[in-house]
Protein backbone atom coordinates (compact mmCIF):
# COMPACT_ATOMS: atom_id res chain seq x y z
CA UNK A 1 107.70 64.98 109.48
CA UNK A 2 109.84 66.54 106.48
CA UNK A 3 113.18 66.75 106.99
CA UNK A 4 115.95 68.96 105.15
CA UNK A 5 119.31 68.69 105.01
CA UNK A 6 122.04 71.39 106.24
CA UNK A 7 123.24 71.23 102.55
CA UNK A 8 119.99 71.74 101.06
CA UNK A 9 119.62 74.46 103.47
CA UNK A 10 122.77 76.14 102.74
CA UNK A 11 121.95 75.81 98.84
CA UNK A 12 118.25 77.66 99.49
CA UNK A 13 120.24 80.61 101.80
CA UNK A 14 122.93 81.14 98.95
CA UNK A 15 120.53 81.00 96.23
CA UNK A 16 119.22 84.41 98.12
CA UNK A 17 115.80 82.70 97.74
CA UNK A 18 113.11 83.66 100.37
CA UNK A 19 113.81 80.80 103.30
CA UNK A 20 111.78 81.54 106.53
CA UNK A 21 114.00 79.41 108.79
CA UNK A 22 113.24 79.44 112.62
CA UNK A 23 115.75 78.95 115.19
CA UNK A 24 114.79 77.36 118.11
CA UNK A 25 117.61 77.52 120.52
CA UNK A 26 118.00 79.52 123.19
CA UNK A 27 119.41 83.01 122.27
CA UNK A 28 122.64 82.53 124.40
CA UNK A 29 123.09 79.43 121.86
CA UNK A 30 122.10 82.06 119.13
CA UNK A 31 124.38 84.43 120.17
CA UNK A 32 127.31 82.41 119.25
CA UNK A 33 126.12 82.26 115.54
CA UNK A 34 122.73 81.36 113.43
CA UNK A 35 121.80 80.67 109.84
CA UNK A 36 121.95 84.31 108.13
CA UNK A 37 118.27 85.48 108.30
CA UNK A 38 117.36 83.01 110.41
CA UNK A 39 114.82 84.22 113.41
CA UNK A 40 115.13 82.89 116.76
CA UNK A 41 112.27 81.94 118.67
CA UNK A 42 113.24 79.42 121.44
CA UNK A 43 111.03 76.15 121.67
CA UNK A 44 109.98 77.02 125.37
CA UNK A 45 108.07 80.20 123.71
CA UNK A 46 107.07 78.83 120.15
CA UNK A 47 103.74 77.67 121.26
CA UNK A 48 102.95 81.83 122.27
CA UNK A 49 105.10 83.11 119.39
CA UNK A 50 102.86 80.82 116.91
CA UNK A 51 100.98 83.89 115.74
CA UNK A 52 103.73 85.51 114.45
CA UNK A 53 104.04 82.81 111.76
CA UNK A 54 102.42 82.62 108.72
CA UNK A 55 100.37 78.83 107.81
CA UNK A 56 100.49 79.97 104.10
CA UNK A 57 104.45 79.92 104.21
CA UNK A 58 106.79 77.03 104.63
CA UNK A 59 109.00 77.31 107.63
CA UNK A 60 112.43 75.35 108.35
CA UNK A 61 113.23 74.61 111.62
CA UNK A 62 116.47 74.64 113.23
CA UNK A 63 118.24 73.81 116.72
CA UNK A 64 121.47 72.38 118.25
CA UNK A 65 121.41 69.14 116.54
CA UNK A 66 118.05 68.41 115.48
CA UNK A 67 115.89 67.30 118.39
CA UNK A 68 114.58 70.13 119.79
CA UNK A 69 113.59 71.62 116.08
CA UNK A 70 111.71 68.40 115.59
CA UNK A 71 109.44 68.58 119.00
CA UNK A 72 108.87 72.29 116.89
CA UNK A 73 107.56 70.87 113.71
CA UNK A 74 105.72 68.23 115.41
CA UNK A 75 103.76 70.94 117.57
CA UNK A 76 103.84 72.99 114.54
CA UNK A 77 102.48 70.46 112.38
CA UNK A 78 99.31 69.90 114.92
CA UNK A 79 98.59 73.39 114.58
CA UNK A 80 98.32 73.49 110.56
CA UNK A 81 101.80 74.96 109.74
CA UNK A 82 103.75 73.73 106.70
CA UNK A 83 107.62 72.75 108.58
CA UNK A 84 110.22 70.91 107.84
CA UNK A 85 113.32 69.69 110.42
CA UNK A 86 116.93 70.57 109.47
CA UNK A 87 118.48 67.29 110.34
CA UNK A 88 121.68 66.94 112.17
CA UNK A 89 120.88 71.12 113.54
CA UNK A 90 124.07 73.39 113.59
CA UNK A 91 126.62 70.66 114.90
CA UNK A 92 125.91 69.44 110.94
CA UNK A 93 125.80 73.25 110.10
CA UNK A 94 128.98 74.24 107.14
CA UNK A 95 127.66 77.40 105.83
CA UNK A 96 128.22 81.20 106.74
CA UNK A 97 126.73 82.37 110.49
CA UNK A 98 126.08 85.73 111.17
């Protein structure tokens, strides 16, 4: 599994470059503040939201603290998508929410 860190994460975001970054908390955990762009889709539902995602586009996963995101890119990865784990999730998390 690829891994990213927060800081590389933070650096892509700022840059204003195109990040697809998928947040797989639940949205009461979301509510309380994501990456800026990020889009929530809670792990329980990412196996029926799959379709939504493009395979020719990288995605960066994101949870709590980094467990949940990888069971994401591990399912994700089975299915033919290009993912990569934010390690350490938002407890690791410096930059701007929204």
């Amino acid at each position: 599994m690829k891994e990213i860190t927060p800081n590389e994460v933070e650096l892509i975001v700022n840059e204003g470059t195109s990040a697809n970054i998928i947040d797989v908390r639940e949205t009461d955990e979301v509510a309380q503040g994501k990456i800026p762009g990020a889009v929530n889709i809670p792990l329980g539902l990412v196996e029926f939201r799959m379709n939504e995602l493009d395979k020719s586009k990288e995605y960066i996963m994101v949870c709590r603290s980094g467990g949940r995101s990888g069971r994401a890119c591990q399912f994700l990865e089975s299915q033919g998508f290009n993912v990569t784990n934010m390690t350490g999730g938002m407890l690791a998390w410096e930059g701007e929410t929204e």
